[in-house]
Each structure stands twice: as C-alpha cells, then as structure tokens.
C-alpha atoms as a PDB file:
ATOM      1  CA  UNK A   1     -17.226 -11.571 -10.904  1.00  0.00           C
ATOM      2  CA  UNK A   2     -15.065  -8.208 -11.725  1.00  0.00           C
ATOM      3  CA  UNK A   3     -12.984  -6.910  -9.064  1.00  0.00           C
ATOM      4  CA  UNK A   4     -14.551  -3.294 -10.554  1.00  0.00           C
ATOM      5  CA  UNK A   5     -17.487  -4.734  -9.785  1.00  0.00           C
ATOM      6  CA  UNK A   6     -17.274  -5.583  -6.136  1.00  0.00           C
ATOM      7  CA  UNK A   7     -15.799  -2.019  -6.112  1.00  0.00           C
ATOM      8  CA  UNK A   8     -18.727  -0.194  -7.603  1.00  0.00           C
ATOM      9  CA  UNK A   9     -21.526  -2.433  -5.588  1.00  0.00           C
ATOM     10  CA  UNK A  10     -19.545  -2.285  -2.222  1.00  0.00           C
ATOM     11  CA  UNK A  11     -19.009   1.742  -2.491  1.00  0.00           C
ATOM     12  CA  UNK A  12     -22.682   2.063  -3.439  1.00  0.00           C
ATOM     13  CA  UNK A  13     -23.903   0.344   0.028  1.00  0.00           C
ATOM     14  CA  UNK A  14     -21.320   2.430   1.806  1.00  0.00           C
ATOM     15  CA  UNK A  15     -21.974   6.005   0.003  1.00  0.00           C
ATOM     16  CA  UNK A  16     -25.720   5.785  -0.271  1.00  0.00           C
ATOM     17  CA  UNK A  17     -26.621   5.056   3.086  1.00  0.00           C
ATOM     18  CA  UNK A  18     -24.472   7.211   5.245  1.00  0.00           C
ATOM     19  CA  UNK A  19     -26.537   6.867   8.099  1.00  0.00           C
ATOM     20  CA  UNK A  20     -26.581   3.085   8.500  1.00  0.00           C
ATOM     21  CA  UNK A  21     -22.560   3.093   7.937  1.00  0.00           C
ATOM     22  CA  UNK A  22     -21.965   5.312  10.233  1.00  0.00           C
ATOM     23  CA  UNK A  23     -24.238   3.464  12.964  1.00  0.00           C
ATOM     24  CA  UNK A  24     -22.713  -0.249  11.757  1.00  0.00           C
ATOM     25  CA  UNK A  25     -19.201   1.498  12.876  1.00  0.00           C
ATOM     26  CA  UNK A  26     -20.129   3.056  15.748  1.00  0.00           C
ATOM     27  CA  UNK A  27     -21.799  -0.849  16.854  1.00  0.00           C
ATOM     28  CA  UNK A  28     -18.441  -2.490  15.801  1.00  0.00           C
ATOM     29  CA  UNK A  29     -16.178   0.176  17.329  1.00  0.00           C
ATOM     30  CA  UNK A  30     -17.825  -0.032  20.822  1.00  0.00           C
ATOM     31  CA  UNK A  31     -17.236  -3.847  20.442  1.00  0.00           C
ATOM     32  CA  UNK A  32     -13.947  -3.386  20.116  1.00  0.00           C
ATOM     33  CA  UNK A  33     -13.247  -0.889  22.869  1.00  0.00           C
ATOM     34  CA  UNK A  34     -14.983  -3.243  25.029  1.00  0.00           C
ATOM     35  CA  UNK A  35     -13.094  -6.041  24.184  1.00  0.00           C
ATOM     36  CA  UNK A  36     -10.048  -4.471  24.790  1.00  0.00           C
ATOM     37  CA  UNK A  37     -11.182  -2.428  27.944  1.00  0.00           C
ATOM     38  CA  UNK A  38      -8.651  -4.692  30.157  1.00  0.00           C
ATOM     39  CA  UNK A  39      -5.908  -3.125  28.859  1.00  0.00           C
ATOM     40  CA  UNK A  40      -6.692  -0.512  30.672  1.00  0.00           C
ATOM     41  CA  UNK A  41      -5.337  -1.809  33.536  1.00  0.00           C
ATOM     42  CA  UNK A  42      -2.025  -1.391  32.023  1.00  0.00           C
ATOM     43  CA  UNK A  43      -1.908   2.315  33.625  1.00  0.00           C
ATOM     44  CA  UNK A  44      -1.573   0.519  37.258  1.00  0.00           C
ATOM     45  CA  UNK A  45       1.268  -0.867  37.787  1.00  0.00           C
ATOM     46  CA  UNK A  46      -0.184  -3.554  40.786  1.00  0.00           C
ATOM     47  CA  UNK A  47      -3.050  -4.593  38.086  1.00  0.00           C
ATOM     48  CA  UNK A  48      -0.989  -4.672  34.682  1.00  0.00           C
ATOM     49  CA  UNK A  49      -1.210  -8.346  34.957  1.00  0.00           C
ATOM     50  CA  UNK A  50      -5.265  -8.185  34.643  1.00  0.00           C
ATOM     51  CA  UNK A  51      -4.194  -6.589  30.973  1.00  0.00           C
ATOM     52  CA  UNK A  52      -4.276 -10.061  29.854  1.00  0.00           C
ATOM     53  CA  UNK A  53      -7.762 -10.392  30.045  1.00  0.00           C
ATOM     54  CA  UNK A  54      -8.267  -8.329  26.865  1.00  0.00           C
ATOM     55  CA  UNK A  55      -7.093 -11.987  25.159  1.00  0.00           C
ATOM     56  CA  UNK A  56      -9.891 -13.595  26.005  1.00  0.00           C
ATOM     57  CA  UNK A  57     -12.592 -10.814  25.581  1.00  0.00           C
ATOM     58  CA  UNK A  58     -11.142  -9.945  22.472  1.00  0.00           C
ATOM     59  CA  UNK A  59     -11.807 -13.957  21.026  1.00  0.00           C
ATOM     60  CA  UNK A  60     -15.325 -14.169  23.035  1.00  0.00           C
ATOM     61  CA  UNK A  61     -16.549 -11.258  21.763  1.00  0.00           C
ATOM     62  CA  UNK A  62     -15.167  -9.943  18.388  1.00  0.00           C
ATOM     63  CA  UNK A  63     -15.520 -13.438  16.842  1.00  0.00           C
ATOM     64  CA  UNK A  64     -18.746 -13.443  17.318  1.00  0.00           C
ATOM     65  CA  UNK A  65     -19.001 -10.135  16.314  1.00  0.00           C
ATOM     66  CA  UNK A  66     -17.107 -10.161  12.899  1.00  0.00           C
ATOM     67  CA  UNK A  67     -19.182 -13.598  11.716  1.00  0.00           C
ATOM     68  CA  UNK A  68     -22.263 -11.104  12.383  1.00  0.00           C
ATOM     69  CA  UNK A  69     -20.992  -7.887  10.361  1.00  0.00           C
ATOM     70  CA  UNK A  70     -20.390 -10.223   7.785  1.00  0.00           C
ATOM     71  CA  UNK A  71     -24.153 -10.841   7.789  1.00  0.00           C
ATOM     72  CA  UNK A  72     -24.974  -7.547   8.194  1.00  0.00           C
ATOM     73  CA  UNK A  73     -23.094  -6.524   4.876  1.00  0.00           C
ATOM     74  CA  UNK A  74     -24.718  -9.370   2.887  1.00  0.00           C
ATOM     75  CA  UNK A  75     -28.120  -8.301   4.516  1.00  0.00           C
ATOM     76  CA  UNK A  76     -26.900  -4.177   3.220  1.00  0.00           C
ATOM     77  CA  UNK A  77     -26.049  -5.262  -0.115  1.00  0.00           C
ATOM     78  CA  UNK A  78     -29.210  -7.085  -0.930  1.00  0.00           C
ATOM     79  CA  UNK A  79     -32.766  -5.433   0.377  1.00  0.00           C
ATOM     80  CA  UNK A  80     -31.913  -4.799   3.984  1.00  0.00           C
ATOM     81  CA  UNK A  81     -29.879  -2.415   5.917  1.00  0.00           C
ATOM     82  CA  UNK A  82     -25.896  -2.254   7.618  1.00  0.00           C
ATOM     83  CA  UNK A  83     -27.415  -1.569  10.710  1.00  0.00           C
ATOM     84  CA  UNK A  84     -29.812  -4.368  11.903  1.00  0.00           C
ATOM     85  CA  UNK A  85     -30.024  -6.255  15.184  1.00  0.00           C
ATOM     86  CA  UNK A  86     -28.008  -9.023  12.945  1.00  0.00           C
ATOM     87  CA  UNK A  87     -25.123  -6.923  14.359  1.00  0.00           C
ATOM     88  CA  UNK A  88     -25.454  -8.518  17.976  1.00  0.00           C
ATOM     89  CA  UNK A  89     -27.350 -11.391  16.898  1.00  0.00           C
ATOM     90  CA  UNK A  90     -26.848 -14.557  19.342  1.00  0.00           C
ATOM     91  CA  UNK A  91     -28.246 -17.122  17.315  1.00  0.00           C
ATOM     92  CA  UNK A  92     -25.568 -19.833  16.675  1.00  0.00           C
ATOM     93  CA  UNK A  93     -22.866 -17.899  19.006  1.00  0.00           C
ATOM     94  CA  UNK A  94     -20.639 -20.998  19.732  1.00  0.00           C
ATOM     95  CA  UNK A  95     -20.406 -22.088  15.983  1.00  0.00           C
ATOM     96  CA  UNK A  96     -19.637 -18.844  15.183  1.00  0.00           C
ATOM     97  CA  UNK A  97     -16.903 -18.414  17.758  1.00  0.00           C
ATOM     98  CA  UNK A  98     -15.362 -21.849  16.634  1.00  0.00           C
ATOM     99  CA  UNK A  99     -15.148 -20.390  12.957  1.00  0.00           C
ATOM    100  CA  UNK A 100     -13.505 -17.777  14.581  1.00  0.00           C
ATOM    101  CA  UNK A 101     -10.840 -19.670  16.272  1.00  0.00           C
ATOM    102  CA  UNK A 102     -10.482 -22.018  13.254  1.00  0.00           C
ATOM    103  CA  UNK A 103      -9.687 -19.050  11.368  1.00  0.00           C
ATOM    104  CA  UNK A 104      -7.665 -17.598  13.781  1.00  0.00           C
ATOM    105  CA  UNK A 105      -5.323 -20.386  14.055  1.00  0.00           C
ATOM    106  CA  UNK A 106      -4.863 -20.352   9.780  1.00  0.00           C
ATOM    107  CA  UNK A 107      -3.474 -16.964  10.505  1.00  0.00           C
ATOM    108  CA  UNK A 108      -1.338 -17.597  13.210  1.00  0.00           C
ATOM    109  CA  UNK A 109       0.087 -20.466  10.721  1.00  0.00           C
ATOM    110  CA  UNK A 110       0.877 -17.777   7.989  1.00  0.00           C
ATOM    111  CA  UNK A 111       2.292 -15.715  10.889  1.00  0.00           C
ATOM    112  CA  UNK A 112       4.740 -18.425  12.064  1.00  0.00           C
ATOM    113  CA  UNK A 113       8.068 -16.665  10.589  1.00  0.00           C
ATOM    114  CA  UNK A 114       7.096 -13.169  11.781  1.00  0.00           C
ATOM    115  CA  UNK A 115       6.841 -14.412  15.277  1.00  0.00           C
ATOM    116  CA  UNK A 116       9.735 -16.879  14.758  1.00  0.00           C
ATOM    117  CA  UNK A 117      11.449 -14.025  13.673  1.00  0.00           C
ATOM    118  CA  UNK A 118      10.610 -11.652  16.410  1.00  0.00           C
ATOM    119  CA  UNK A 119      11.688 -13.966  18.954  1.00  0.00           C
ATOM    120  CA  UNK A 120      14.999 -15.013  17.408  1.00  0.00           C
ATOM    121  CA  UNK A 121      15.710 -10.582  17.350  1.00  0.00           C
ATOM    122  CA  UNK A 122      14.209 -10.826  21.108  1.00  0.00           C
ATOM    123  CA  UNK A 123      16.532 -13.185  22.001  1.00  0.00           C
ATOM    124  CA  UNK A 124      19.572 -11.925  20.328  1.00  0.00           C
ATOM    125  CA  UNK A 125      19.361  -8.519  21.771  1.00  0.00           C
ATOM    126  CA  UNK A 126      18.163  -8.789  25.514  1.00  0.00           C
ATOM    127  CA  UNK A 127      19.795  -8.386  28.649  1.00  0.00           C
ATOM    128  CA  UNK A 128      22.003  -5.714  28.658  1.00  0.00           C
ATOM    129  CA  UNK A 129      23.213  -6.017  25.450  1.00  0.00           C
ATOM    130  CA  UNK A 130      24.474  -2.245  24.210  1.00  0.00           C
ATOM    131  CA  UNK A 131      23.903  -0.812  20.866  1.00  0.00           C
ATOM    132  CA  UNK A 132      27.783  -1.504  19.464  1.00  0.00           C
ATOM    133  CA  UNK A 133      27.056  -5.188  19.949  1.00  0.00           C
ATOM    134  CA  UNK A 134      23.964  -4.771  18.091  1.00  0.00           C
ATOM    135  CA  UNK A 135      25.882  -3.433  15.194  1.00  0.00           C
ATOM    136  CA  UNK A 136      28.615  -5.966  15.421  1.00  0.00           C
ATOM    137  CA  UNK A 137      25.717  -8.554  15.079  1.00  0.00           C
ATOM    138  CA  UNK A 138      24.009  -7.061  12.463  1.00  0.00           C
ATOM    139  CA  UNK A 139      27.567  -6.074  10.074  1.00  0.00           C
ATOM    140  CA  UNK A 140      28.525 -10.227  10.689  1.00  0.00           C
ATOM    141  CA  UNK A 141      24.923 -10.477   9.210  1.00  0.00           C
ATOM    142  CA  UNK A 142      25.501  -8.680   6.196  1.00  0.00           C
ATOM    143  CA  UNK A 143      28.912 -10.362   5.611  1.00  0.00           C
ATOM    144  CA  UNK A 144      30.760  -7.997   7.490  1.00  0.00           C
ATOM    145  CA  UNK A 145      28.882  -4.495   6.122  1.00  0.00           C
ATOM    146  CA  UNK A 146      26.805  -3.269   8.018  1.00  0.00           C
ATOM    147  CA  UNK A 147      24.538  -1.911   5.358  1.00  0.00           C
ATOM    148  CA  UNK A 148      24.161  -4.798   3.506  1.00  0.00           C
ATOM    149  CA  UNK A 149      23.089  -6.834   7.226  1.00  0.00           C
ATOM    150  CA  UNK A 150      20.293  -3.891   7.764  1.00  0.00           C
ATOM    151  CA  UNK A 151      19.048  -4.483   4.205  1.00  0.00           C
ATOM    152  CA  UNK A 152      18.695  -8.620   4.434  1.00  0.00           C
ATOM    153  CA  UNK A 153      17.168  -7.922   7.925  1.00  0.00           C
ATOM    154  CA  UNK A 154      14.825  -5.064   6.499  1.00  0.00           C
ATOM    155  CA  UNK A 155      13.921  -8.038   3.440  1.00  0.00           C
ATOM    156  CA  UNK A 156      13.298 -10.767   6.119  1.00  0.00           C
ATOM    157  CA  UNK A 157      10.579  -8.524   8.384  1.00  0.00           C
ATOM    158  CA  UNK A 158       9.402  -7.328   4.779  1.00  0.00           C
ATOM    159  CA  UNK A 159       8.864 -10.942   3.553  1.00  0.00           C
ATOM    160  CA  UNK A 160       7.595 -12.183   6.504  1.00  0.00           C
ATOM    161  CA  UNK A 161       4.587  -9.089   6.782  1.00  0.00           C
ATOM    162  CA  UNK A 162       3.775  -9.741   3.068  1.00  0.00           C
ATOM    163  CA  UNK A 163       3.042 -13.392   3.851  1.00  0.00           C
ATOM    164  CA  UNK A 164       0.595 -12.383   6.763  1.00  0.00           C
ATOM    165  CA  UNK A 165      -0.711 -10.284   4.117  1.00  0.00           C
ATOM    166  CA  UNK A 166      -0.970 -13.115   1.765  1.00  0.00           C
ATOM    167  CA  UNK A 167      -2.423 -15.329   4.441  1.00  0.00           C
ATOM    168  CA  UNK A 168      -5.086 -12.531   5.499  1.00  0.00           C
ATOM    169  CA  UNK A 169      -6.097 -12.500   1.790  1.00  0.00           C
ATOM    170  CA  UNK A 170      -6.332 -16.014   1.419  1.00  0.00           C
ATOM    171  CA  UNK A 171      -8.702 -16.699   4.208  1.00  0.00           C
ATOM    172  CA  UNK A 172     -10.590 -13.094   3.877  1.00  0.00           C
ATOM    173  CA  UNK A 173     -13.821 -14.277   1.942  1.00  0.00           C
ATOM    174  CA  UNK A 174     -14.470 -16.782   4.316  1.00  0.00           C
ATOM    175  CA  UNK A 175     -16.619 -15.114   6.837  1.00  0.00           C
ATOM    176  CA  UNK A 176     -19.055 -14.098   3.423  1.00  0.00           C
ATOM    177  CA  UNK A 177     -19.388 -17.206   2.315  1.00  0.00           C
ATOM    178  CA  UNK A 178     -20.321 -18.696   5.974  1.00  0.00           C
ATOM    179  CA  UNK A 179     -22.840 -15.374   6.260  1.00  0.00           C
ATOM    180  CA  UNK A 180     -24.109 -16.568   2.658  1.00  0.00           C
ATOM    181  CA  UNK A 181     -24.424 -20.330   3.930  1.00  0.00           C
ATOM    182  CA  UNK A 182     -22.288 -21.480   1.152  1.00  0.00           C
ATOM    183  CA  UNK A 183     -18.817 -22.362   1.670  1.00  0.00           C
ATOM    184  CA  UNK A 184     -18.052 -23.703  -1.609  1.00  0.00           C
ATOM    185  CA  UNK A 185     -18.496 -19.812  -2.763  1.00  0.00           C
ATOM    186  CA  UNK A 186     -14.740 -18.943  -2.727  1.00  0.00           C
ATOM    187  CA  UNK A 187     -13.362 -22.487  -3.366  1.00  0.00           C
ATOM    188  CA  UNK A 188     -12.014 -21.767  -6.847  1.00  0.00           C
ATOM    189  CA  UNK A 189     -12.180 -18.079  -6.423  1.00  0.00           C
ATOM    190  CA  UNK A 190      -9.166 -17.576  -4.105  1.00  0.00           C
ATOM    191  CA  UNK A 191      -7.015 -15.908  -6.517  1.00  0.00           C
ATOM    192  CA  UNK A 192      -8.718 -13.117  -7.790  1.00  0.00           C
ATOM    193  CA  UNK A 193     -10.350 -12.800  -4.149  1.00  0.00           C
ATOM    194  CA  UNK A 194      -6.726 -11.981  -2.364  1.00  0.00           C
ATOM    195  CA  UNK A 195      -6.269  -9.329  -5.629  1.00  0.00           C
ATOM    196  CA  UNK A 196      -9.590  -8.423  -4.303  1.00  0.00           C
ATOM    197  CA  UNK A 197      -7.812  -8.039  -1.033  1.00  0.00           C
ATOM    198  CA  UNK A 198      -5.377  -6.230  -2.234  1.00  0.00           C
ATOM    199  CA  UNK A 199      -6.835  -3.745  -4.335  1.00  0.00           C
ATOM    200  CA  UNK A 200      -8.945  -2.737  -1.252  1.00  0.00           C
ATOM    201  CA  UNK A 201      -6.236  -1.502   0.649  1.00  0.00           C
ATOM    202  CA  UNK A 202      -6.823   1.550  -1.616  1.00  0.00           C
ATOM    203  CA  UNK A 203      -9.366   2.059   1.694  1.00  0.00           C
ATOM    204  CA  UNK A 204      -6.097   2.300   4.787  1.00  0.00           C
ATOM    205  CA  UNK A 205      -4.641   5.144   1.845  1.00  0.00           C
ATOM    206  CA  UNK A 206      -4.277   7.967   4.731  1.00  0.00           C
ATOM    207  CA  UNK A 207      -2.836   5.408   6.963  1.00  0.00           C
ATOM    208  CA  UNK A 208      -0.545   4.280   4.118  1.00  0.00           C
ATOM    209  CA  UNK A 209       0.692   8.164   3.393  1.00  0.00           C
ATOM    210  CA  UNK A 210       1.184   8.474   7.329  1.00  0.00           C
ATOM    211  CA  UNK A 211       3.326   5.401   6.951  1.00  0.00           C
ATOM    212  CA  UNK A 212       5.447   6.038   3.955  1.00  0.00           C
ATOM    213  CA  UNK A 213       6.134   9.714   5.329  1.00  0.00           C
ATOM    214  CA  UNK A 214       7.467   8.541   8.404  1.00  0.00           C
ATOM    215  CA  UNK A 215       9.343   6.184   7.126  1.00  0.00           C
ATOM    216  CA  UNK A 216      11.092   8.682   4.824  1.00  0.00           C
ATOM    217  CA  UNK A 217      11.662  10.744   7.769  1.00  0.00           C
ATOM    218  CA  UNK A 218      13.678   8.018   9.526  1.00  0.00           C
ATOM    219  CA  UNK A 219      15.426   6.960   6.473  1.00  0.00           C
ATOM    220  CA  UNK A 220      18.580   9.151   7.212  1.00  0.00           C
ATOM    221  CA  UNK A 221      19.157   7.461  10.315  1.00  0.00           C
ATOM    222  CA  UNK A 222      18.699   4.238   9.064  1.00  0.00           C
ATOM    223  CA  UNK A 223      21.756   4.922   6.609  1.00  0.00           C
ATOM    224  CA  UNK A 224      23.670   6.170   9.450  1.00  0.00           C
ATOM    225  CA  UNK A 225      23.430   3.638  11.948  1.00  0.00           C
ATOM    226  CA  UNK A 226      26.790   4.346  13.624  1.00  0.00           C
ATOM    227  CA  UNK A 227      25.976   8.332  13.933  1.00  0.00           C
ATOM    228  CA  UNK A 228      23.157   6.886  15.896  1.00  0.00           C
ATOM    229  CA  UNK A 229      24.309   5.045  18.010  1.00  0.00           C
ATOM    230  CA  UNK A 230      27.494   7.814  19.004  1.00  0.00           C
ATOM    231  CA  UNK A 231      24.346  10.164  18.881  1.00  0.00           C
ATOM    232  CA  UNK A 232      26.049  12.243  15.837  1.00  0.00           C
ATOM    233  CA  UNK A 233      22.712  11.983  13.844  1.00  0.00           C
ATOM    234  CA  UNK A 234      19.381  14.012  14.133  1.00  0.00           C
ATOM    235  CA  UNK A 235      16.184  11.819  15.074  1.00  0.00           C
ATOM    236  CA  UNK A 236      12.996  12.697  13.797  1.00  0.00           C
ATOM    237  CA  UNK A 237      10.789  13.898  16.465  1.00  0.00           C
ATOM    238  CA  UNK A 238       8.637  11.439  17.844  1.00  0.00           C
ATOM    239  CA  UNK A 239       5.973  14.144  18.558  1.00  0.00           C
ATOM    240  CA  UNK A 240       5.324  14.445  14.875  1.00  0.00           C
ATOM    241  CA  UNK A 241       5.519  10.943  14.509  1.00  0.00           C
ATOM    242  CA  UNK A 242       2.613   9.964  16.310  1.00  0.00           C
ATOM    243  CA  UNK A 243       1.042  12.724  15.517  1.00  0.00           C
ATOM    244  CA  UNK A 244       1.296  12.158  11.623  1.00  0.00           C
ATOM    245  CA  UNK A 245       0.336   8.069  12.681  1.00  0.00           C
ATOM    246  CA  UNK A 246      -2.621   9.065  14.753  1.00  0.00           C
ATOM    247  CA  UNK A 247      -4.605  11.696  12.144  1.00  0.00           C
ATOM    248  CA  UNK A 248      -3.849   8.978   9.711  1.00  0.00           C
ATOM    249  CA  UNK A 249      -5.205   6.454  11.936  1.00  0.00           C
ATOM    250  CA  UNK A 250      -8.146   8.807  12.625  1.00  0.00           C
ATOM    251  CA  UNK A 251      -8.949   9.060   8.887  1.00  0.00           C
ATOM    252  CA  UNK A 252      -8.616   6.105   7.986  1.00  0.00           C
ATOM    253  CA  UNK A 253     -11.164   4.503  10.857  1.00  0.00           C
ATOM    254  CA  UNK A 254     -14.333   5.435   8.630  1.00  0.00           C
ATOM    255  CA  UNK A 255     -13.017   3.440   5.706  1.00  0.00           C
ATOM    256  CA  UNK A 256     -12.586   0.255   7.287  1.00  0.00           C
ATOM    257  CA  UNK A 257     -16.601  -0.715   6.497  1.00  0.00           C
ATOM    258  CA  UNK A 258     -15.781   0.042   2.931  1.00  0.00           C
ATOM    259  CA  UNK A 259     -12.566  -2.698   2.467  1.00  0.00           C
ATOM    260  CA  UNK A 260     -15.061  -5.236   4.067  1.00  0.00           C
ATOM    261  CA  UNK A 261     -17.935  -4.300   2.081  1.00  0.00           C
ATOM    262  CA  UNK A 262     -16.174  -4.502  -1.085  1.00  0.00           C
ATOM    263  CA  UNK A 263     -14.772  -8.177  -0.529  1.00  0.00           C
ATOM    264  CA  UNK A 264     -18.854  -9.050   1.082  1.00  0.00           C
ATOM    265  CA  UNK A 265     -19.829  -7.681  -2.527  1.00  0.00           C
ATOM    266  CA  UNK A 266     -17.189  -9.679  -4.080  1.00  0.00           C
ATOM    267  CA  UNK A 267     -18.445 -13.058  -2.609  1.00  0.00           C
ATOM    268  CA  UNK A 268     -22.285 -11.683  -3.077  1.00  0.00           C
ATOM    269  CA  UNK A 269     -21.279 -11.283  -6.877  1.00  0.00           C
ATOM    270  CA  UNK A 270     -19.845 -15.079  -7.309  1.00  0.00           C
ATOM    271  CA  UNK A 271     -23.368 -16.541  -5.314  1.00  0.00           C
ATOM    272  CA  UNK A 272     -25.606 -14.358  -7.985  1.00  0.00           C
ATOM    273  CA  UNK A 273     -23.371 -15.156 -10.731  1.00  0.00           C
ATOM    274  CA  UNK A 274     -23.713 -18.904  -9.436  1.00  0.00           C
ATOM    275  CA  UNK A 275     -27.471 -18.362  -9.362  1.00  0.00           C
ATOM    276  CA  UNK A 276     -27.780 -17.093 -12.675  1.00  0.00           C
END
C-alpha cells in the first residue's frame, strides 16, 4: 500500500461527498463540545472545581465516539456513506471504551518525559520565584550562558513533543484495523503507517503557518531574555497572537476528517491488498 495512495483514495471520500463530510464533522464536533461542556464552569469562580468533570465526559463519550468514526470512514470509503447512524452507534459501547482507555494509556506512556518534564519546570519555578532567578537557573543550565541553557531547554520540550508525535503515529492505525475487525492489519505495517502519519499533517498546514509566524514574531525576545525581563524589549502583541492562532485554528477545523480519512484509507488499502 502507497502512501500516494491512501492520499488519493482518502481525498476522494472527502472531496466528492461534501455533504456527508461536512455532516460527519458537524456529528463529531457537537461530541466534543459536549464532552467538554464542564469546563464551562470555569467562568464561576464557586463552581471551577465542577471543571473537572469534562475528564470523565471527555473518556465516556469521545472514546466511544472515535472507535465509531473510525467505522464510519471504512463504511465512506467502501459503498456507504461518512454520515450514517454508525456515528452514534451503541453496539459494543464498553469494548469500545476499553480500547479507548487501552490506547489512551500507550499515549500517556510516550508522554511520560513531557509531563516529567513539565513538572520538574513547575517545580523549579513556583512560589514566588522572580524572573532573575529564573535566568540564573536557566544560564547554570547552559553552563553558565544563558543562551546556550534556553537552547538545551528549547531541544528537551522539542524532543519530548516529537516523541508524543512518534507515539501518536505509532498507535494511529489502530482504531481502523479494530473498525475493519482485523488487528493483525497494521502489525508489520507500522513504519510506513507513522510516515503515513506524518505526511498527513500536510492537513493542520494553516495551523502550522499560524504557528511558525508566531513563533518568528517572538523570536527577538527569546534572544533577549535579559531586555525582557528589565522590560527593555518590545513583546509581540498578544492580540495578534491569538488572533493569527484562532483563524488558523478556524481553518484548519474542516481538515481534520481528511488526516483521518487518509490513514482509514491507508489501513483499507493493506486489508484489500491482503485480500487480493
């Protein structure tokens, strides 16, 4: 199976029936807005606490959910349609919310050194812990330039994301195979499925350009971490920031089916190829 291929068959589902895609992500973007409705609650401060519910609706509900837009896709890229009641089908709910979970935890394994990470930075730099202490921590870091300390901290986060990236990849055909009933799809297919993986990112592109310009922006300030911190240096407004984030956001939302739907037509491809 051709990574082309999976591109060509997953863009044709996508492209030819823009009706049915755009219902299939209306159906999965109301399940996700309901599953994270509790965090609502977050704009009262007595019920912030009740926030925390959006943990569990998110697992009861978009588990389930995600095992049954894998479905859907198969069911889209054969003879039927992206928009069927297999979107909210029930049948087989608690085995498909323990694949969930089981998958869940494989990425929270591949995520261990981000978190680590995040905590060890969380810890270093609460309290009241002031910004020259922060660069005192960071130029010991780097040897005693500061620079160089940004630089092996900006490599660490960097490393760490890739291998949630890596671990997202790994585990990504999994849900196909389980929608195909055939688990042994992917089994010697894992490489070329995570290049798969990452050749579909070509889908979060405006997100990607919103990322890389805003990071540019805030580049200066990064190389100038003491002007920052003695407020000598210019910071990018935040206005345009989020503003930038959110239209790339917004344009990249309609895209997401088509990432999905071209590893769904990667895993179809190794089950006909299997067939044939």
């Amino acid at each position: 199976m051709k990574i082309s291929e999976a591109f060509r068959n997953g863009g044709r589902v996508f492209f030819s029936h823009p009706g049915s895609t755009l219902q299939f992500t209306l159906v999965e973007g109301c399940m996700m807005m309901a599953a994270l409705a509790p965090l609502l609650f977050l704009t009262t401060e007595n019920l912030k606490l009740l926030a925390l519910l959006a943990v569990p609706f998110y697992l009861f509900l978009m588990l389930w959910a995600r095992v049954n837009a894998a479905r859907a896709m198969e069911e889209g890229l054969g003879d039927g349609s992206l928009f069927s009641v297999t979107l909210v089908d029930p049948t087989g709910y608690w085995r498909k919310l323990a694949f969930g979970l089981k998958q869940g935890f494989f990425l929270l394994l591949w995520s261990a050194p981000l978190i680590a990470g995040l905590i060890i930075a969380r810890i270093h730099i609460s309290g009241e812990m002031d910004g020259f202490t922060v660069l005192r921590m960071i130029r010991s870091f780097g040897g005693g330039d500061l620079m160089t300390g940004v630089i092996y901290l900006a490599l660490i986060l960097v490393g760490t994301l890739l291998l949630v990236a890596i671990g997202c990849a790994f585990h990504s055909g999994n849900r196909f195979a389980l929608a195909l009933e055939d688990r042994t799809l992917i089994k010697h297919h894992r490489g070329k499925l995570m290049g798969c993986w990452f050749c579909a990112l070509l889908g979060l592109i405006p997100f990607l350009i919103a990322l890389i310009f805003n990071i540019i922006r805030y580049l200066p300030v990064l190389g100038d971490l003491n002007g920052l911190v003695y407020g000598t240096v210019d910071i990018p407004s935040t206005k345009i920031t989020l503003l930038s984030m959110g239209i790339g956001t917004a344009l990249t939302i309609p895209f997401l089916p088509l990432r999905s739907l071209i590893l769904a037509a990667f895993v179809r491809g190794l089950k006909d190829h299997q067939a044939s």
